[in-house]
C-alpha atoms as a PDB file:
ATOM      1  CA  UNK A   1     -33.359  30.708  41.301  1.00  0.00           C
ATOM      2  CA  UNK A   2     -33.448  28.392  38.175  1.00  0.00           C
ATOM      3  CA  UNK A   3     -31.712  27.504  35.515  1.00  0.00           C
ATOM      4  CA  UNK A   4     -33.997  28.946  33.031  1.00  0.00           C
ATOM      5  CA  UNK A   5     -34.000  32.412  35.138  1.00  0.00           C
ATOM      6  CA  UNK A   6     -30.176  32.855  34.785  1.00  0.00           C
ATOM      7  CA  UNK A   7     -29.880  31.299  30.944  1.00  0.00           C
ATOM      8  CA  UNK A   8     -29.531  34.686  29.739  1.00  0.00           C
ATOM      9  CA  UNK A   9     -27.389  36.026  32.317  1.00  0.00           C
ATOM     10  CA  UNK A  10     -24.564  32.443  32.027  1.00  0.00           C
ATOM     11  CA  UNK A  11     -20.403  33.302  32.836  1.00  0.00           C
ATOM     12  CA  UNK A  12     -17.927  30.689  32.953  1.00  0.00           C
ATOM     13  CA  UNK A  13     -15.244  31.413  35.342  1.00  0.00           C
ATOM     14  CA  UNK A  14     -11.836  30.285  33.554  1.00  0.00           C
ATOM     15  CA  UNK A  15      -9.052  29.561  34.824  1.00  0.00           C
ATOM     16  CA  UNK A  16      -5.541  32.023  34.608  1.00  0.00           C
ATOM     17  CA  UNK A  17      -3.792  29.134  31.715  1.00  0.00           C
ATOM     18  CA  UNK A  18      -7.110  28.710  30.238  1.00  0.00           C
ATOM     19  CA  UNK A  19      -7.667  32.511  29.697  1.00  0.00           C
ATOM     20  CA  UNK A  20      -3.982  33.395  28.564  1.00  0.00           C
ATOM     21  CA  UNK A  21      -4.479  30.466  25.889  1.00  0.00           C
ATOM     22  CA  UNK A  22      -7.961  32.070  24.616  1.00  0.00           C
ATOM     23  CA  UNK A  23      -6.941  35.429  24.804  1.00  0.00           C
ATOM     24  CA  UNK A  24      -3.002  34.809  22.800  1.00  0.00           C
ATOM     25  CA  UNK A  25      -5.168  33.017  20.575  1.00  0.00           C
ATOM     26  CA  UNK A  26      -7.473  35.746  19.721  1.00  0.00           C
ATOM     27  CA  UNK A  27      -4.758  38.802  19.784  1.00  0.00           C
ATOM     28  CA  UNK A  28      -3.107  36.378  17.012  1.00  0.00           C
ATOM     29  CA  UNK A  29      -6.541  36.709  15.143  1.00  0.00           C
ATOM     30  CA  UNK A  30      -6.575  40.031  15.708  1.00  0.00           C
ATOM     31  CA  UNK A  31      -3.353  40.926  14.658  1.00  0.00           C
ATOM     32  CA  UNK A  32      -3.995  39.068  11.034  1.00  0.00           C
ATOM     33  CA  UNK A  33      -7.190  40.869  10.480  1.00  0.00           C
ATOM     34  CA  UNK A  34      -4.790  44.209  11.127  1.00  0.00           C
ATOM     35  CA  UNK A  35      -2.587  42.764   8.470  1.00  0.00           C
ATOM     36  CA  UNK A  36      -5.387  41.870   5.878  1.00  0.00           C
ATOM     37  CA  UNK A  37      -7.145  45.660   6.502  1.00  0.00           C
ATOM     38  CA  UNK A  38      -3.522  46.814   5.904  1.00  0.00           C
ATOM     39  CA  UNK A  39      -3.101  44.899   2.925  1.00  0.00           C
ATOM     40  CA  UNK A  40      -6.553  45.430   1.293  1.00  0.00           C
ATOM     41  CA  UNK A  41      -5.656  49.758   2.258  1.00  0.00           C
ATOM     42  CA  UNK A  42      -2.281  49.376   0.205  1.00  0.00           C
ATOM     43  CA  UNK A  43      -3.401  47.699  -2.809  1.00  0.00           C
ATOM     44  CA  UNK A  44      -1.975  43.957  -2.440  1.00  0.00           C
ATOM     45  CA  UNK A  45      -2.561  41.211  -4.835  1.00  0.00           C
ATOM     46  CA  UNK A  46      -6.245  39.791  -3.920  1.00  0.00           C
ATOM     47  CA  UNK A  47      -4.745  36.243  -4.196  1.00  0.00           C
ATOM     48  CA  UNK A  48      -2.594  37.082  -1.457  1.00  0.00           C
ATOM     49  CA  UNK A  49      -5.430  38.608   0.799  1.00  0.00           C
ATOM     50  CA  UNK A  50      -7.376  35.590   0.047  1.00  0.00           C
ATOM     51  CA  UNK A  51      -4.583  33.475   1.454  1.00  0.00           C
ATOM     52  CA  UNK A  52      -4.243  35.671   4.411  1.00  0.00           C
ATOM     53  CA  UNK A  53      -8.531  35.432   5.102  1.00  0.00           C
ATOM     54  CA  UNK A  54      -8.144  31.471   4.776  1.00  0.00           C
ATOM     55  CA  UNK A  55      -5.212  31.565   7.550  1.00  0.00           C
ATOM     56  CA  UNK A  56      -7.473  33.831  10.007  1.00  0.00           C
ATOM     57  CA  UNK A  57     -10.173  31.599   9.247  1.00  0.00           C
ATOM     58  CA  UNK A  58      -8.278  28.667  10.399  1.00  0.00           C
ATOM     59  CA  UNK A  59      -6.962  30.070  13.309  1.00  0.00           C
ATOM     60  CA  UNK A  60     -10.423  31.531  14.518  1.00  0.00           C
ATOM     61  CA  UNK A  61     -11.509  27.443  13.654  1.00  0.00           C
ATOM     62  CA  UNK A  62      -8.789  26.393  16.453  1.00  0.00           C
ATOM     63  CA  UNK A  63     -10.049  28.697  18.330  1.00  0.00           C
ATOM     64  CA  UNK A  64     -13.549  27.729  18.365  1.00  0.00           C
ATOM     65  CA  UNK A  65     -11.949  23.537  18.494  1.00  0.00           C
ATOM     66  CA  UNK A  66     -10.208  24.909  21.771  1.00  0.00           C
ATOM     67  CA  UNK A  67     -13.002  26.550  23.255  1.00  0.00           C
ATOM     68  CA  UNK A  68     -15.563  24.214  22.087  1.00  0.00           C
ATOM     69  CA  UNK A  69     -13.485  21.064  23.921  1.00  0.00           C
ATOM     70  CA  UNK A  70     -13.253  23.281  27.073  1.00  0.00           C
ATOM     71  CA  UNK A  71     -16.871  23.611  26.850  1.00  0.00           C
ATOM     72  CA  UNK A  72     -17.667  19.735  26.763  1.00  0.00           C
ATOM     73  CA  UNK A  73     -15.495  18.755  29.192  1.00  0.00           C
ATOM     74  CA  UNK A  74     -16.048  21.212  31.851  1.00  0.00           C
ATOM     75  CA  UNK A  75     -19.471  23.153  31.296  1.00  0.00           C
ATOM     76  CA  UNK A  76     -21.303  20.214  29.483  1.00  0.00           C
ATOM     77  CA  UNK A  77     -20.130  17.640  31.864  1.00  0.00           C
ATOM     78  CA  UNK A  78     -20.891  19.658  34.988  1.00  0.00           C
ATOM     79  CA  UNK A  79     -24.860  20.238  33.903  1.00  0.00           C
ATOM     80  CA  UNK A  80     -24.880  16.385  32.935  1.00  0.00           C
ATOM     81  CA  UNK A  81     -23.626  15.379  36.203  1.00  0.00           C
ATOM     82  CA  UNK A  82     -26.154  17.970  37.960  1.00  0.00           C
ATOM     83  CA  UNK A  83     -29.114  16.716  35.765  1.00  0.00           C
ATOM     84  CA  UNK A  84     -29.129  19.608  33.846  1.00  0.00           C
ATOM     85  CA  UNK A  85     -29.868  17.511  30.388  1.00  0.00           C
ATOM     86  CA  UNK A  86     -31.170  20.938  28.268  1.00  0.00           C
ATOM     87  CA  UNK A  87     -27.189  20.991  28.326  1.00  0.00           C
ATOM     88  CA  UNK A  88     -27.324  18.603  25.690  1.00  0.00           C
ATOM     89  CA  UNK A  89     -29.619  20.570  23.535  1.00  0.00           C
ATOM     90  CA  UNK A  90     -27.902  23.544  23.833  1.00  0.00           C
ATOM     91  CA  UNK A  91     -24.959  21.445  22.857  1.00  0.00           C
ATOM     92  CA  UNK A  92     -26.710  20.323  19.819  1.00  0.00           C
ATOM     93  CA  UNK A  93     -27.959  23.556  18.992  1.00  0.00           C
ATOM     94  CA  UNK A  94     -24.556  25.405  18.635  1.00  0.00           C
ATOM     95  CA  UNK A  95     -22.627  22.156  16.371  1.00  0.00           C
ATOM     96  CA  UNK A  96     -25.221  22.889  14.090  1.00  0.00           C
ATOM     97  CA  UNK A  97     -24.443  26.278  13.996  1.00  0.00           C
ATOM     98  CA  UNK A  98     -21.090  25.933  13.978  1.00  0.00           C
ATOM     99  CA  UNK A  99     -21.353  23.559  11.128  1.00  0.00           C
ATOM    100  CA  UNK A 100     -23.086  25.555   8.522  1.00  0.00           C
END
């Protein structure tokens, strides 16, 4: 089977520290968005939801720094290594996303 056969199908087995990390990380997310929904249902000052958005969106950023780093050095490295150079495009591809 090839690469290109299993593109749409890709997993990344983590490890147990790596996991717990991503997940705490997210459930922290999580548990702002709760707060902003809360605060947006009982009326709070929009200059105080604002600052509560611009903290989730920071902490989803360190998210995405974490999991982006984990990426390179384990997934990207791995295809390099095996010859797998598309790697590198797909790498490409998603900083530009990430960067709009």
């Amino acid at each position: 089977m090839t690469n290109n056969e299993t593109c749409c199908h890709k997993t990344k087995k983590r490890s147990q520290e790596e996991h717990k990390r991503l997940v705490n990380r997210l459930s922290r997310v999580e548990g702002q968005i709760r707060g902003i929904k809360k605060m947006v249902e009982e009326d709070a000052y929009c200059i105080d939801i604002l600052i509560q958005v611009a903290a989730a969106n920071a902490a989803l950023n360190s998210f995405n720094k974490e999991l982006l780093a984990e990426h390179i050095r384990t997934c990207v490295a791995d295809d390099i290594k095996n010859g797998r150079e598309e790697t590198i495009e797909e790498l490409v591809a998603t900083l530009q996303k990430l960067m709009k």
